[in-house]
Protein backbone atom coordinates (compact mmCIF):
# COMPACT_ATOMS: atom_id res chain seq x y z
CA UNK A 1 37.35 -40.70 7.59
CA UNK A 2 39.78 -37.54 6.89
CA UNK A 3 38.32 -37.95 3.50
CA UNK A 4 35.21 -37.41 4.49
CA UNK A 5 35.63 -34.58 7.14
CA UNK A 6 37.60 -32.41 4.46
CA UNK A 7 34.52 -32.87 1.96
CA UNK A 8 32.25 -31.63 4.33
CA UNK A 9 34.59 -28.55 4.72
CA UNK A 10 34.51 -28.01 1.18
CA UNK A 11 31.18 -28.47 0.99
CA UNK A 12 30.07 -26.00 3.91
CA UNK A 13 32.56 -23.43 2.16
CA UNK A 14 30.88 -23.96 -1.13
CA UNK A 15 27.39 -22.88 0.81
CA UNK A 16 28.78 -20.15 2.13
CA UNK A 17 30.73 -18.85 -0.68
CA UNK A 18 27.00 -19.25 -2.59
CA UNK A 19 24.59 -17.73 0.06
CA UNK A 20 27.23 -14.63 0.07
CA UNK A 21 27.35 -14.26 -4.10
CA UNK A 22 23.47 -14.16 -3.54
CA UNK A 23 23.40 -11.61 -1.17
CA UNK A 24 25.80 -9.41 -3.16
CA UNK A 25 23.68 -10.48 -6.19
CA UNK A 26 20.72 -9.33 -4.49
CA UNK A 27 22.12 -5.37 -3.37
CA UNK A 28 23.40 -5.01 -6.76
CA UNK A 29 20.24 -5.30 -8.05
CA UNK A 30 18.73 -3.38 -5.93
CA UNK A 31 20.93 -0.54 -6.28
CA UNK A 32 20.79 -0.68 -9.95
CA UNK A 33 16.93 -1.28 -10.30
CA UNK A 34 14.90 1.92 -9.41
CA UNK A 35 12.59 1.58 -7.38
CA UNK A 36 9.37 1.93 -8.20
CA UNK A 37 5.34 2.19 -6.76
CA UNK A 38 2.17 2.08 -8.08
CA UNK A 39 -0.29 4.60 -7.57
CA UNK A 40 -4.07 5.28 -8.71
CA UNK A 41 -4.67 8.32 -10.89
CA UNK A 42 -7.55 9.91 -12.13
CA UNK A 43 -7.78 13.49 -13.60
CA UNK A 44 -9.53 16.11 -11.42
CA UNK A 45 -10.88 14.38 -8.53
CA UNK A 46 -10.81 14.98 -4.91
CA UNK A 47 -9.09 13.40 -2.48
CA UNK A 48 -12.40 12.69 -0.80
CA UNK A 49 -13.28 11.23 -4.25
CA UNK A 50 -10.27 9.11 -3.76
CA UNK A 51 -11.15 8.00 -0.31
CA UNK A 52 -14.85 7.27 -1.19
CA UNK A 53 -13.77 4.98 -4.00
CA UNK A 54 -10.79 3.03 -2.38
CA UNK A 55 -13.32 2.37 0.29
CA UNK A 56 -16.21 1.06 -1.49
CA UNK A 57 -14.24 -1.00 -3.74
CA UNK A 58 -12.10 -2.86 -0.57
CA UNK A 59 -15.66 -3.45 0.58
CA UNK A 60 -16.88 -4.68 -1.97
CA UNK A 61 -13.67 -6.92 -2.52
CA UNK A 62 -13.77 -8.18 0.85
CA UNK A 63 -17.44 -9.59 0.01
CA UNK A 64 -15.73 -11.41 -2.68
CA UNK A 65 -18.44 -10.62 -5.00
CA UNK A 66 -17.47 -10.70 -8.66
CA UNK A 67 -18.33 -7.85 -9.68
CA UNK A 68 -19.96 -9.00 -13.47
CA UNK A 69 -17.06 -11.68 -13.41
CA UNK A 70 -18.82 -14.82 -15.86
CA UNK A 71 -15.73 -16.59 -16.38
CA UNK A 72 -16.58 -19.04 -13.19
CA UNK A 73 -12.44 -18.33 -12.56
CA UNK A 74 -11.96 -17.76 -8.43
CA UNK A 75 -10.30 -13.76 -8.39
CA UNK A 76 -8.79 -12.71 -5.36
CA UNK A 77 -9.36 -9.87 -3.40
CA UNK A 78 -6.85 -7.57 -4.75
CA UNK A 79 -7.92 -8.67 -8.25
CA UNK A 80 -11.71 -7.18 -7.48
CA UNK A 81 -10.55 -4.28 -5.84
CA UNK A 82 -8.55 -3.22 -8.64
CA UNK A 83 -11.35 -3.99 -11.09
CA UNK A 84 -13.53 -1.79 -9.12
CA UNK A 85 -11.45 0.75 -9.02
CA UNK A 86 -10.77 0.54 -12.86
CA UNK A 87 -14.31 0.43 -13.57
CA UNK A 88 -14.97 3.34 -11.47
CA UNK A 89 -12.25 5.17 -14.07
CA UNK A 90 -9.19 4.55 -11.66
CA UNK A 91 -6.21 4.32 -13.38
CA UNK A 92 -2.85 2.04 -12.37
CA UNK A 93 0.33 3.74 -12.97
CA UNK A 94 3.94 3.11 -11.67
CA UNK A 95 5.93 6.07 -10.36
CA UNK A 96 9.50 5.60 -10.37
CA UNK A 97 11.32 6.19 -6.80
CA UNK A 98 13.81 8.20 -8.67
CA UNK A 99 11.36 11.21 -9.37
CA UNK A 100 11.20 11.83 -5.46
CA UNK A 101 13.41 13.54 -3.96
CA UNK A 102 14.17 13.21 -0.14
CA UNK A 103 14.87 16.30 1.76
CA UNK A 104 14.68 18.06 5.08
CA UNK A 105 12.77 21.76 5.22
CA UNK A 106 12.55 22.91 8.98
CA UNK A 107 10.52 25.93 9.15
CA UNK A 108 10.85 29.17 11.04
CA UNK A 109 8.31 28.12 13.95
CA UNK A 110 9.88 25.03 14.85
CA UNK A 111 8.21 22.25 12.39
CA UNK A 112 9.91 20.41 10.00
CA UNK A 113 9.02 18.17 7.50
CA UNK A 114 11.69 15.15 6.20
CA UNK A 115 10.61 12.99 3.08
CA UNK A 116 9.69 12.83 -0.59
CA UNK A 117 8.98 16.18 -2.36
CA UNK A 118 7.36 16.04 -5.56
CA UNK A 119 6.48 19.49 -7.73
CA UNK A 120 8.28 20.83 -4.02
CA UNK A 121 5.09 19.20 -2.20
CA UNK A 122 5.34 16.26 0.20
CA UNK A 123 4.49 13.34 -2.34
CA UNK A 124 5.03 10.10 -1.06
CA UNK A 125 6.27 8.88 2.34
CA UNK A 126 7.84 11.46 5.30
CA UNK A 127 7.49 13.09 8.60
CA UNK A 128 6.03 16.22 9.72
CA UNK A 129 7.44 17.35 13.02
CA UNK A 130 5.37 20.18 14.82
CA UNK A 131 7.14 22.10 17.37
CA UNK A 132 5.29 21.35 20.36
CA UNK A 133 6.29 17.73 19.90
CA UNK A 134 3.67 16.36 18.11
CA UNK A 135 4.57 13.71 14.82
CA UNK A 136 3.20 11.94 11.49
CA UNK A 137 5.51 9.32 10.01
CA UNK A 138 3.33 8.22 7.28
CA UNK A 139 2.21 8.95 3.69
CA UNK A 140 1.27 12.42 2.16
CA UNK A 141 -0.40 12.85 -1.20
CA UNK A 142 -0.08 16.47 -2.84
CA UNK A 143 1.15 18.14 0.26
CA UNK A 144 -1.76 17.27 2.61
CA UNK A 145 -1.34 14.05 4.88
CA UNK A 146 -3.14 11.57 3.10
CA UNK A 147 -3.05 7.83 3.02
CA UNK A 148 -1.38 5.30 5.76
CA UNK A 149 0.36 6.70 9.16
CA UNK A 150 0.50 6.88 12.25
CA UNK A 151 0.12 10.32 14.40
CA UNK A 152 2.23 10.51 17.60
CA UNK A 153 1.20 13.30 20.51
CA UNK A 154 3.88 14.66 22.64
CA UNK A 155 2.63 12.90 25.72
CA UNK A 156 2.80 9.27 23.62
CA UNK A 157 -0.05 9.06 22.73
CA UNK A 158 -0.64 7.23 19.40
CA UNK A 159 -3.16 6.72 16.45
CA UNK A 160 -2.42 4.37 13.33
CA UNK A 161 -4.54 4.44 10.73
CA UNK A 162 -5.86 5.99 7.54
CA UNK A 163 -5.92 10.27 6.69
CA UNK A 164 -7.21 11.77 4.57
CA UNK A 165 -6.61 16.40 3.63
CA UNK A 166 -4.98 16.11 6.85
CA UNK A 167 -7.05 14.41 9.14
CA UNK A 168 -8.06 11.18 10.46
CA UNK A 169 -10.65 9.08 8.74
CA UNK A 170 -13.49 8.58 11.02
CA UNK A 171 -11.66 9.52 13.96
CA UNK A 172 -10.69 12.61 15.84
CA UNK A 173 -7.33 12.31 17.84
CA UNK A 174 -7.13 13.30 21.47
CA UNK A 175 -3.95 14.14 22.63
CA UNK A 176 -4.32 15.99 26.33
């Protein structure tokens, strides 16, 4: 029986010697992998441009038409939006995390703006504090808020959704 007990203890110690050289495994390779994101790019196009496209192609992927696919192969949804977007002259490209850098710039009339800067413009994700109270936490493409976020007034008041040149898409945000 003491036999037993002890080789359950040695097992259970084995486990947890394993699950811990995993997690270490796991940081190290994070740490040592940069991080990277993909990101659509097209020369000399709008952000509206942008906008129009990523929307017509997620509707047209959530119809789960094939868009001229004759292969009789079932493509998921992210599969036809990225073939729209390709075939509307999109291009896939990976940015590596390590061309961002993350700073803090307050500014003279009480905003301040924490995140990635790219060519010194907020590139990436960040948040824009106004001085009256007001926040975006969310993504910003070429300086302008642009992408995924959410806008916070400074009663509470909240809206989550997509921007685009610094403004909500389709909505308009009531704070008061």
């Amino acid at each position: 029986m003491k036999k037993i007990i002890i080789a359950k203890e040695k097992a259970v110690s084995l486990i947890i010697i394993s699950v811990i050289f995993l997690i270490l495994t796991l940081i190290w390779a994070c740490v040592m992998e940069p991080l990277t994101t993909e990101v659509w790019s097209k020369p000399n196009v709008t952000q509206q441009e942008f906008t129009k496209d990523r929307y017509d192609c997620m509707k047209e992927a959530n119809k789960g038409t094939n868009l001229g696919n004759t292969s009789g192969t079932v493509i998921s949804n992210v599969d036809l939006y990225n073939y729209c977007m390709e075939a509307r002259g999109w291009k896939l490209k990976e940015v590596s995390s390590t061309s961002q850098k993350i700073e803090t710039y307050p500014f003279a009339d009480g905003t301040k703006y924490e995140g990635s800067i790219v060519n010194g413009k907020p590139n990436g994700r960040g948040t824009y504090t106004w001085a009256n109270g007001s926040k975006y936490d969310g993504e910003f493409v070429d300086g302008k808020i642009s992408g995924k976020g959410t806008y916070t007034c400074r009663n509470g008041k909240q809206y989550r959704g997509d921007f685009a040149n610094n403004k909500p898409v389709g909505f308009t945000v009531i704070c008061d």
